[in-house]
N, C-alpha and C. Protein backbone atom coordinates (compact mmCIF):
# COMPACT_ATOMS: atom_id res chain seq x y z
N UNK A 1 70.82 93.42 104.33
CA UNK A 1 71.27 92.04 104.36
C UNK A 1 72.30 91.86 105.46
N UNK A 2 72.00 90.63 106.53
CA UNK A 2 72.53 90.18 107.51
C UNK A 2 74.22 89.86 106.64
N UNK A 3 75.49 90.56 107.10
CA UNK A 3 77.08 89.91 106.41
C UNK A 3 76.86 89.27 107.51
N UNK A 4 76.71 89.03 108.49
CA UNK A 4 77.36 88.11 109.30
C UNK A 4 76.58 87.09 109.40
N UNK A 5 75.55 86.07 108.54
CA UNK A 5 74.66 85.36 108.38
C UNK A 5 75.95 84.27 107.69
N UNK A 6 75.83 82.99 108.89
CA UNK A 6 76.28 82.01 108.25
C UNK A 6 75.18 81.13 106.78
N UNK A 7 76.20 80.58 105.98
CA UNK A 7 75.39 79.95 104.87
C UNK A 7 75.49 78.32 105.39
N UNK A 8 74.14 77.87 105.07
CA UNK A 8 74.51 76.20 105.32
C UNK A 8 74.59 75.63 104.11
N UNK A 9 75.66 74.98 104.23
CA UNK A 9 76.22 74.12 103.17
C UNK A 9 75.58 72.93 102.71
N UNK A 10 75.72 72.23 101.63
CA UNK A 10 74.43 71.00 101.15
C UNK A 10 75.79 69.86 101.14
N UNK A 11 75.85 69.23 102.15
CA UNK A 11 76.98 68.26 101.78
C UNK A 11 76.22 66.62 101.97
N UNK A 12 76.77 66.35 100.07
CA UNK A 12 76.76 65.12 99.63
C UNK A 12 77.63 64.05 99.53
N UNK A 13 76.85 62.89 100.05
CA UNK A 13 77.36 61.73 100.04
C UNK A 13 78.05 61.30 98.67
N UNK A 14 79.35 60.64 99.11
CA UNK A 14 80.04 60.29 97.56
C UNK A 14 79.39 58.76 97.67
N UNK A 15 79.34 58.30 96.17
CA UNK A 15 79.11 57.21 95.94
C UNK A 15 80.14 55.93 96.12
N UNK A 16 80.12 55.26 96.84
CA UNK A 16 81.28 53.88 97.38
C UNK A 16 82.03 53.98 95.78
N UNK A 17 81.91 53.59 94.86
CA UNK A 17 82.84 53.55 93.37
C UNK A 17 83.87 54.43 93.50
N UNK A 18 83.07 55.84 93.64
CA UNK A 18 84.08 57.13 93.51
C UNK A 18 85.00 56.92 94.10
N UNK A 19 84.64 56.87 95.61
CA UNK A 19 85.57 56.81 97.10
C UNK A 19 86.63 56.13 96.33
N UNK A 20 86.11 54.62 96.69
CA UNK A 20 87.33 53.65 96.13
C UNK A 20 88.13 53.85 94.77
N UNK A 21 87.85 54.01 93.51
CA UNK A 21 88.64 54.96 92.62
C UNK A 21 89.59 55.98 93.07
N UNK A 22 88.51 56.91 93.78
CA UNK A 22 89.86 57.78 94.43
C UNK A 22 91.11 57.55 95.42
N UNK A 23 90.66 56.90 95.97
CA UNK A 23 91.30 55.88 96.88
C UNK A 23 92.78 55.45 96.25
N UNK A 24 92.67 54.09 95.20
CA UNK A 24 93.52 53.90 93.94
C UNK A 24 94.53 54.77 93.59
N UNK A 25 93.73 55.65 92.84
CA UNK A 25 94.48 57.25 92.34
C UNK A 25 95.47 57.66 93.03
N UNK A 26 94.73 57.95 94.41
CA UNK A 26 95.88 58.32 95.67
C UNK A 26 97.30 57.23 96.08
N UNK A 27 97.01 55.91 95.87
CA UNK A 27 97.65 55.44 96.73
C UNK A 27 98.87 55.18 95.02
N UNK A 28 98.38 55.58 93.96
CA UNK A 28 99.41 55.64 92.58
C UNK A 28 100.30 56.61 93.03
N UNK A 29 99.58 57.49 93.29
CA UNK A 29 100.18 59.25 93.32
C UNK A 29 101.32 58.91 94.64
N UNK A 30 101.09 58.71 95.61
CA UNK A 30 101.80 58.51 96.70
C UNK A 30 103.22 57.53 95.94
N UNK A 31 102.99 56.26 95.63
CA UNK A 31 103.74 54.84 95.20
C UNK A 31 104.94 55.64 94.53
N UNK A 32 104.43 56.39 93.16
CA UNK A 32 104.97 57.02 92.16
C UNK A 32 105.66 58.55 92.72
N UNK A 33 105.29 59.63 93.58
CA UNK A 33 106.36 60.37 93.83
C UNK A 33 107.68 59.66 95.24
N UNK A 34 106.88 58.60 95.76
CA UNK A 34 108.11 57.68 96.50
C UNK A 34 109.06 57.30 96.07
N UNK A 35 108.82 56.74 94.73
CA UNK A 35 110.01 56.37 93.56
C UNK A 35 110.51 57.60 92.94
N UNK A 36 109.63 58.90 92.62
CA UNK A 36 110.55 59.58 92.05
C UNK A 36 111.59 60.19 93.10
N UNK A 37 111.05 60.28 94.31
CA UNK A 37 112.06 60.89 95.33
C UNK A 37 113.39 60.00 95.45
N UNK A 38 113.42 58.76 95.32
CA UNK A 38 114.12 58.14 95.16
C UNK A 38 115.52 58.38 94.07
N UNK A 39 115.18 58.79 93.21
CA UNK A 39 116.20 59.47 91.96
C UNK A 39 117.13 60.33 92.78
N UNK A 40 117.02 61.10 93.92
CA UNK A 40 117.85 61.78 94.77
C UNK A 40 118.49 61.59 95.51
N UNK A 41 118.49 59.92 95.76
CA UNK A 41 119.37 58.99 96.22
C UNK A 41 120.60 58.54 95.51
N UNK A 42 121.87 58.92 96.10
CA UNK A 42 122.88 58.22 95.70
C UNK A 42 123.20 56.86 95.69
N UNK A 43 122.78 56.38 96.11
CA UNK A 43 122.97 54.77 96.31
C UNK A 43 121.82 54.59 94.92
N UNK A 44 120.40 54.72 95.27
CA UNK A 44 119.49 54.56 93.83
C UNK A 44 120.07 54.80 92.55
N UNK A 45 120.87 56.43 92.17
CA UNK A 45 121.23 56.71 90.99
C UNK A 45 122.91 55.67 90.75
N UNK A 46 123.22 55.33 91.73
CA UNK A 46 124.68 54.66 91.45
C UNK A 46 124.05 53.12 91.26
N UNK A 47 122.91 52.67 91.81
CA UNK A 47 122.33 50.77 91.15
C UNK A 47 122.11 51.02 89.55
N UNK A 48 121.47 52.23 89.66
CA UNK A 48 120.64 52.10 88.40
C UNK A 48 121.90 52.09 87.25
N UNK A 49 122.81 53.09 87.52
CA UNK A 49 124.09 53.18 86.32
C UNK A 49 124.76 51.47 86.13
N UNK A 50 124.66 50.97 87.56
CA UNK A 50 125.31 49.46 87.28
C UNK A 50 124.46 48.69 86.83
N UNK A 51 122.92 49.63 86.85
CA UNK A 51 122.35 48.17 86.12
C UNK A 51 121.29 47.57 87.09
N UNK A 52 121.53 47.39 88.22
CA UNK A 52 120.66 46.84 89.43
C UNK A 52 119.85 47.51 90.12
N UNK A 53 118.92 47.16 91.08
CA UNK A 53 117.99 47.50 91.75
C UNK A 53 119.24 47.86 93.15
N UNK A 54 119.32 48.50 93.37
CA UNK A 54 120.30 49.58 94.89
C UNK A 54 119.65 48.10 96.16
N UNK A 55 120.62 47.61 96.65
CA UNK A 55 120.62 47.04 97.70
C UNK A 55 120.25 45.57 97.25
N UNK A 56 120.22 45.38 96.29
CA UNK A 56 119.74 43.71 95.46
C UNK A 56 121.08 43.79 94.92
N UNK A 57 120.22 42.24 94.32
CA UNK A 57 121.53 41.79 92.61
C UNK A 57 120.34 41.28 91.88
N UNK A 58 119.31 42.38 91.67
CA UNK A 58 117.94 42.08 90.92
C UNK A 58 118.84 43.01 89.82
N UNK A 59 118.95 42.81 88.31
CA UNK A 59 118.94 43.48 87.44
C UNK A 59 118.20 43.66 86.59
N UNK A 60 118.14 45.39 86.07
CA UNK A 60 117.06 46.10 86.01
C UNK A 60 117.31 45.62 84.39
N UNK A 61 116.45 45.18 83.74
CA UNK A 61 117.15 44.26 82.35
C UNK A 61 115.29 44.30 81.99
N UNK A 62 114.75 43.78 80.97
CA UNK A 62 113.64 43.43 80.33
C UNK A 62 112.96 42.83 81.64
N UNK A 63 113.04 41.53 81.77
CA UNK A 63 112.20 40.49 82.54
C UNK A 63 111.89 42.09 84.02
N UNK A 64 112.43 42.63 84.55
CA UNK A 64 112.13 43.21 85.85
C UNK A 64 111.57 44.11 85.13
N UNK A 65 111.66 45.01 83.97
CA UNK A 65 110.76 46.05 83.48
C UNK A 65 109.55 45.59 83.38
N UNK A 66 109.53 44.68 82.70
CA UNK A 66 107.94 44.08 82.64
C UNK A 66 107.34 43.82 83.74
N UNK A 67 108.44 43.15 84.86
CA UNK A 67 107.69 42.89 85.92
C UNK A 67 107.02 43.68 86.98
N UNK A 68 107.82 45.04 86.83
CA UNK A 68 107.35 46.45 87.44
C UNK A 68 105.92 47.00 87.05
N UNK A 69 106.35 47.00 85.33
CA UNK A 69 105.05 47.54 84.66
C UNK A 69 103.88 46.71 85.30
N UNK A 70 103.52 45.41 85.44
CA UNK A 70 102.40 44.53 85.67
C UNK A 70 102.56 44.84 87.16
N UNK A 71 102.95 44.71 87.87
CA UNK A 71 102.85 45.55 89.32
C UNK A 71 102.07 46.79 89.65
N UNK A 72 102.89 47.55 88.85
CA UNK A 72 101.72 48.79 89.02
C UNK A 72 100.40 49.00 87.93
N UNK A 73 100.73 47.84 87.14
CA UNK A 73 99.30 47.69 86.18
C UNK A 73 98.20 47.62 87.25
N UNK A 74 98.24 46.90 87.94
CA UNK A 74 96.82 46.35 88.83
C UNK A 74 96.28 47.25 89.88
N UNK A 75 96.73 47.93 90.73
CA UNK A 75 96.13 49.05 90.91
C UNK A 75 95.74 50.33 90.33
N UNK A 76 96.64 50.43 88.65
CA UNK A 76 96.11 51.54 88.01
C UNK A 76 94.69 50.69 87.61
N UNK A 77 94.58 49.75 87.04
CA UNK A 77 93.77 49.04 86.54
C UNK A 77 92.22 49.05 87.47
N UNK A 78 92.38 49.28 88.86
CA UNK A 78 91.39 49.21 90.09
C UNK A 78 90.84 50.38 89.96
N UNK A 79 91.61 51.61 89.37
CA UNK A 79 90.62 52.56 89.33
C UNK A 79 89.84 52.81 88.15
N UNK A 80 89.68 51.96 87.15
CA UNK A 80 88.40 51.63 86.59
C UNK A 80 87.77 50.55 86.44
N UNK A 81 88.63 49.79 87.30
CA UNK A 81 87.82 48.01 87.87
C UNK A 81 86.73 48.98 88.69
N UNK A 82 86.94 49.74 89.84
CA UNK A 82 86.46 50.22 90.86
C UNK A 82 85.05 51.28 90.08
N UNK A 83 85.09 51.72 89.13
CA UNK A 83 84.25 52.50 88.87
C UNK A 83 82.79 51.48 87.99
N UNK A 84 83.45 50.87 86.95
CA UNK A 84 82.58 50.02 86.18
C UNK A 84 82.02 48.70 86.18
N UNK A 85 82.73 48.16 87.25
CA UNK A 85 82.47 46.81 87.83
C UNK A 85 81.18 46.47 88.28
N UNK A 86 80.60 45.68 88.47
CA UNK A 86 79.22 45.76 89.70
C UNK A 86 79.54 45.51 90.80
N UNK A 87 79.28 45.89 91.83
CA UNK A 87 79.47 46.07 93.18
C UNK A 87 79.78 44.44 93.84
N UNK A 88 79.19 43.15 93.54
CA UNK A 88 79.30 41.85 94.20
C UNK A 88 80.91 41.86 93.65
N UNK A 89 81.81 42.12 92.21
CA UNK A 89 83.00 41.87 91.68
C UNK A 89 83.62 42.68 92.18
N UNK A 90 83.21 44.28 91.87
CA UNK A 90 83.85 45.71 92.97
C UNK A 90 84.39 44.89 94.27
N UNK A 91 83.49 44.67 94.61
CA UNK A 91 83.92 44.16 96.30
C UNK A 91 85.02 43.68 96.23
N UNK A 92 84.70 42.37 95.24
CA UNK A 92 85.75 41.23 95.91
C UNK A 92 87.00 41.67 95.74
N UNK A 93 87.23 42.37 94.39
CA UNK A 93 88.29 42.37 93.93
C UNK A 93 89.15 43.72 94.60
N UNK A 94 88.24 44.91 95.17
CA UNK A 94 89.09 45.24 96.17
C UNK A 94 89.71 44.98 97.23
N UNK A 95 89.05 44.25 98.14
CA UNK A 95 89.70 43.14 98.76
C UNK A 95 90.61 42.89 98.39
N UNK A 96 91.04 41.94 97.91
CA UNK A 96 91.54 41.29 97.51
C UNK A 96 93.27 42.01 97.27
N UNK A 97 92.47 42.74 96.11
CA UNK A 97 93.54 43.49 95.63
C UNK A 97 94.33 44.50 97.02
N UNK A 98 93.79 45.20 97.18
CA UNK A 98 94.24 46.21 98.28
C UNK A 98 95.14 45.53 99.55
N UNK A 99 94.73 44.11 99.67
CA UNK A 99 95.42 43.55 100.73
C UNK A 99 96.90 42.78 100.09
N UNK A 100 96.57 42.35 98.94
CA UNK A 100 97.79 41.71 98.22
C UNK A 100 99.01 42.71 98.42
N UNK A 101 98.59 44.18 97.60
CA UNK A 101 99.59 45.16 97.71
C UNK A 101 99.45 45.84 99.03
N UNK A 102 98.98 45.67 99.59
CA UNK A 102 98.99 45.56 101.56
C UNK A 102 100.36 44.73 101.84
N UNK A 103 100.26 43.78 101.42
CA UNK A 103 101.83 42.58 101.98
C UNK A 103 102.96 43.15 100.89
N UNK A 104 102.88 43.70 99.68
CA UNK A 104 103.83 43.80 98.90
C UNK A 104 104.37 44.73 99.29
N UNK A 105 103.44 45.97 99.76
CA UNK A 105 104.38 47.30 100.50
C UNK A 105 105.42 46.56 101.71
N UNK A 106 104.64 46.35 102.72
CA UNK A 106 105.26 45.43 103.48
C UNK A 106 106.30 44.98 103.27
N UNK A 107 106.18 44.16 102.84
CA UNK A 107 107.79 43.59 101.96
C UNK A 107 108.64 44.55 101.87
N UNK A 108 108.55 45.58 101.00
CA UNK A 108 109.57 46.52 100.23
C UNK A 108 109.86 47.41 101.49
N UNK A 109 109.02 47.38 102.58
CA UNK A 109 109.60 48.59 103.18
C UNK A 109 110.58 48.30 104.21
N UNK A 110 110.58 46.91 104.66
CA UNK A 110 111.29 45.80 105.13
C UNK A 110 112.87 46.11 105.24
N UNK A 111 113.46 46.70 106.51
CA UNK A 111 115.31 46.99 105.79
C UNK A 111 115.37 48.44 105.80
N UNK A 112 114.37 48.99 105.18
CA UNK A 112 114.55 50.38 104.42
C UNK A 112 114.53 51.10 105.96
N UNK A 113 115.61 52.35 105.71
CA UNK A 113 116.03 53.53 106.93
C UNK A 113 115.47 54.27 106.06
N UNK A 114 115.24 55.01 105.44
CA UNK A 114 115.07 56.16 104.77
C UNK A 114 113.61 56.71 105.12
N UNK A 115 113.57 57.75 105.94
CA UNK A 115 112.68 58.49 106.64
C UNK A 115 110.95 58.24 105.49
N UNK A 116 111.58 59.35 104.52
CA UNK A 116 110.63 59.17 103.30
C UNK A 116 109.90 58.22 102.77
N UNK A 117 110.76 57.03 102.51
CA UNK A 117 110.54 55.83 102.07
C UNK A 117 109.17 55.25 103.45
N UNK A 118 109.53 55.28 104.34
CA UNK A 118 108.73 54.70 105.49
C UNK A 118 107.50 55.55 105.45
N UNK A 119 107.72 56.51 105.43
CA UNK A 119 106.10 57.53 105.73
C UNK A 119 105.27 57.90 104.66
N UNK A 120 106.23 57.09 103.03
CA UNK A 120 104.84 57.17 101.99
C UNK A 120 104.61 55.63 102.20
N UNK A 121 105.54 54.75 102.60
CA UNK A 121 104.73 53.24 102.84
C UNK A 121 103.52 53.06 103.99
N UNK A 122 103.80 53.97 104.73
CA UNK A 122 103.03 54.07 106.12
C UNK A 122 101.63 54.42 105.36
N UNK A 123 101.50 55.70 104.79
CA UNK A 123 100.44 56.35 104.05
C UNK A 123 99.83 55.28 103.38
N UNK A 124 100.86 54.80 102.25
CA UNK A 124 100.33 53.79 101.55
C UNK A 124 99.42 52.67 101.98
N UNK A 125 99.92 52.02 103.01
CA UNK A 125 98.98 50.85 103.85
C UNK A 125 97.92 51.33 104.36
N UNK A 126 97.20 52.90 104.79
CA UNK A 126 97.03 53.42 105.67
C UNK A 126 95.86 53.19 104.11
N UNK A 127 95.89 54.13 103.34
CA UNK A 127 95.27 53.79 102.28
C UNK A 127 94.52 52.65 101.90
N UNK A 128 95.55 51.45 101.59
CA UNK A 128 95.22 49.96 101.19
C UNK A 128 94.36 49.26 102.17
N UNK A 129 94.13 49.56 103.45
CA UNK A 129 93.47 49.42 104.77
C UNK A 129 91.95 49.93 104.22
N UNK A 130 92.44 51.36 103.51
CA UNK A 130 90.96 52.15 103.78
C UNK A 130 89.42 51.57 102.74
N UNK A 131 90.66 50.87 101.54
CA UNK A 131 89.83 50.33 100.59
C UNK A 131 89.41 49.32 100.92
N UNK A 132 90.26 48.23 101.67
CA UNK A 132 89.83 47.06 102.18
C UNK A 132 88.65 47.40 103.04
N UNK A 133 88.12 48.41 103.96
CA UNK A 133 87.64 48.48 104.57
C UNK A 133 86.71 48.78 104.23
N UNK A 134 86.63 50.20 103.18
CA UNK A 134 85.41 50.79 102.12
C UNK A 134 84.83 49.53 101.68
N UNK A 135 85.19 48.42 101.51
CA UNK A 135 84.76 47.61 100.25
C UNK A 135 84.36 46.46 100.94
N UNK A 136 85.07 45.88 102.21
CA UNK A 136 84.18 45.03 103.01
C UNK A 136 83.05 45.34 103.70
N UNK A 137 82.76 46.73 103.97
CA UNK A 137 81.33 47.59 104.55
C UNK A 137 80.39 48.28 103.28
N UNK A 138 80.57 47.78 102.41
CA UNK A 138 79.85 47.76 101.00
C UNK A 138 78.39 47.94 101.78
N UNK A 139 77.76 48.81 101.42
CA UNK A 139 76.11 49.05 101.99
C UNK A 139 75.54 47.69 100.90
N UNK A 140 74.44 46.48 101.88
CA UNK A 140 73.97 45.83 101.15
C UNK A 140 72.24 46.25 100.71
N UNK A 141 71.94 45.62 100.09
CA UNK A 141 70.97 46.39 99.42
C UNK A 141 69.53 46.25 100.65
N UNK A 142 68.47 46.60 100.80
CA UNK A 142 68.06 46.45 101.85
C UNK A 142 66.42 45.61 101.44
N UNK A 143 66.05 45.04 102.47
CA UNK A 143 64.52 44.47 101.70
C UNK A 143 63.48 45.07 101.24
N UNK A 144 62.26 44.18 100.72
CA UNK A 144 61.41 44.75 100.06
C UNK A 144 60.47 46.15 100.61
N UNK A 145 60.30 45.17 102.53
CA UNK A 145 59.64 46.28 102.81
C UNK A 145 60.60 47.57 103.57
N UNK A 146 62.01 47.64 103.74
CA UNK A 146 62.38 48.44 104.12
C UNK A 146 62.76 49.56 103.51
N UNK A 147 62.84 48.83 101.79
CA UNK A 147 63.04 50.26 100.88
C UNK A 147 61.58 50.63 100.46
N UNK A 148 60.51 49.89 100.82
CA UNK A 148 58.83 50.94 100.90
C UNK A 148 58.89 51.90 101.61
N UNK A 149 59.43 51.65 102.77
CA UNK A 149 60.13 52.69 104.71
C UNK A 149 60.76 53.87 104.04
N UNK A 150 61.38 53.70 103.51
CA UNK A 150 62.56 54.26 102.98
C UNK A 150 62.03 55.31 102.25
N UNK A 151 61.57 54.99 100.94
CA UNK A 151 61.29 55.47 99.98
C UNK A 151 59.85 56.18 100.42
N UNK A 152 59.37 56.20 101.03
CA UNK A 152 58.04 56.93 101.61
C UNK A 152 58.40 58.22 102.82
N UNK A 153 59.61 57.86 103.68
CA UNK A 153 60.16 58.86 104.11
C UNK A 153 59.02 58.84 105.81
N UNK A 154 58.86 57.19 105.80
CA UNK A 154 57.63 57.48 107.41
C UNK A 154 57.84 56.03 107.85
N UNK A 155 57.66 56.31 108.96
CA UNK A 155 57.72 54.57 109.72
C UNK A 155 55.74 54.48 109.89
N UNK A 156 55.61 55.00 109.26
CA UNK A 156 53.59 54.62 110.41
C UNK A 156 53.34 54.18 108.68
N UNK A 157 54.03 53.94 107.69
CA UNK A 157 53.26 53.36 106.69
C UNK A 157 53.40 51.65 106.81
């Protein structure tokens, strides 16, 4: 037996749902260790003891808890909008969605020096871009006689 015989690999296409789900996932995972890095901030841990959001006079009280929670509700929420949806609603609502919290990063990163802070927002958009993009190039379904083409695997039929 040839060891030095390369193996060829069988590489499969992910399905647009997955992508975009995963997509979601990632851009949680990113959002959420940005904030926890944040806890290592002195200015962050000294708002939070007074009560406020560090660099506001937003206080961190009921009404802003809730309002956080429903914030990050909607993109946790996209990664099983994104999986179970049908693809015409999939679409829209990635769109949609991905660009909304497209301007909201935006916003927040607005002001901010903090190295960290900028290069998971950077990521983040970089992300929110990718879904918008996955989801406006949605493969449309193709016609009658091109999925005969297709599905026969010959152009001379």
């Amino acid at each position: 037996m040839n060891k030095n015989r390369r193996v060829k690999l069988l590489d499969t296409k992910v399905e647009r749902k997955i992508v975009l789900s995963g997509l979601w996932v990632t851009v949680l995972f990113v959002f959420a260790f940005v904030d926890i890095f944040g806890f290592w901030r002195s200015d962050i841990i000294n708002g939070i003891l007074a009560g406020t959001v560090s660099g506001t006079q937003i206080d961190i009280d009921q009404a802003f808890l809730v309002s956080a929670t429903a914030y990050v509700l909607v993109p946790s929420l996209m990664i099983i909008v994104s999986l179970l949806m049908p693809a015409r609603i999939n679409r829209l609502a990635n769109i949609i969605v991905s660009l909304v919290w497209f301007v909201s990063v935006v916003v927040m990163v607005l002001g901010e020096s903090w190295s960290y802070y900028i290069l998971g927002s950077v990521i983040e958009l970089l992300l929110l871009l990718s879904i918008a993009y996955c989801s406006w190039t949605w493969p449309r379904r193709a016609d009658q006689s091109a999925a005969r083409v297709l599905a026969s695997g010959s152009l001379d039929n």
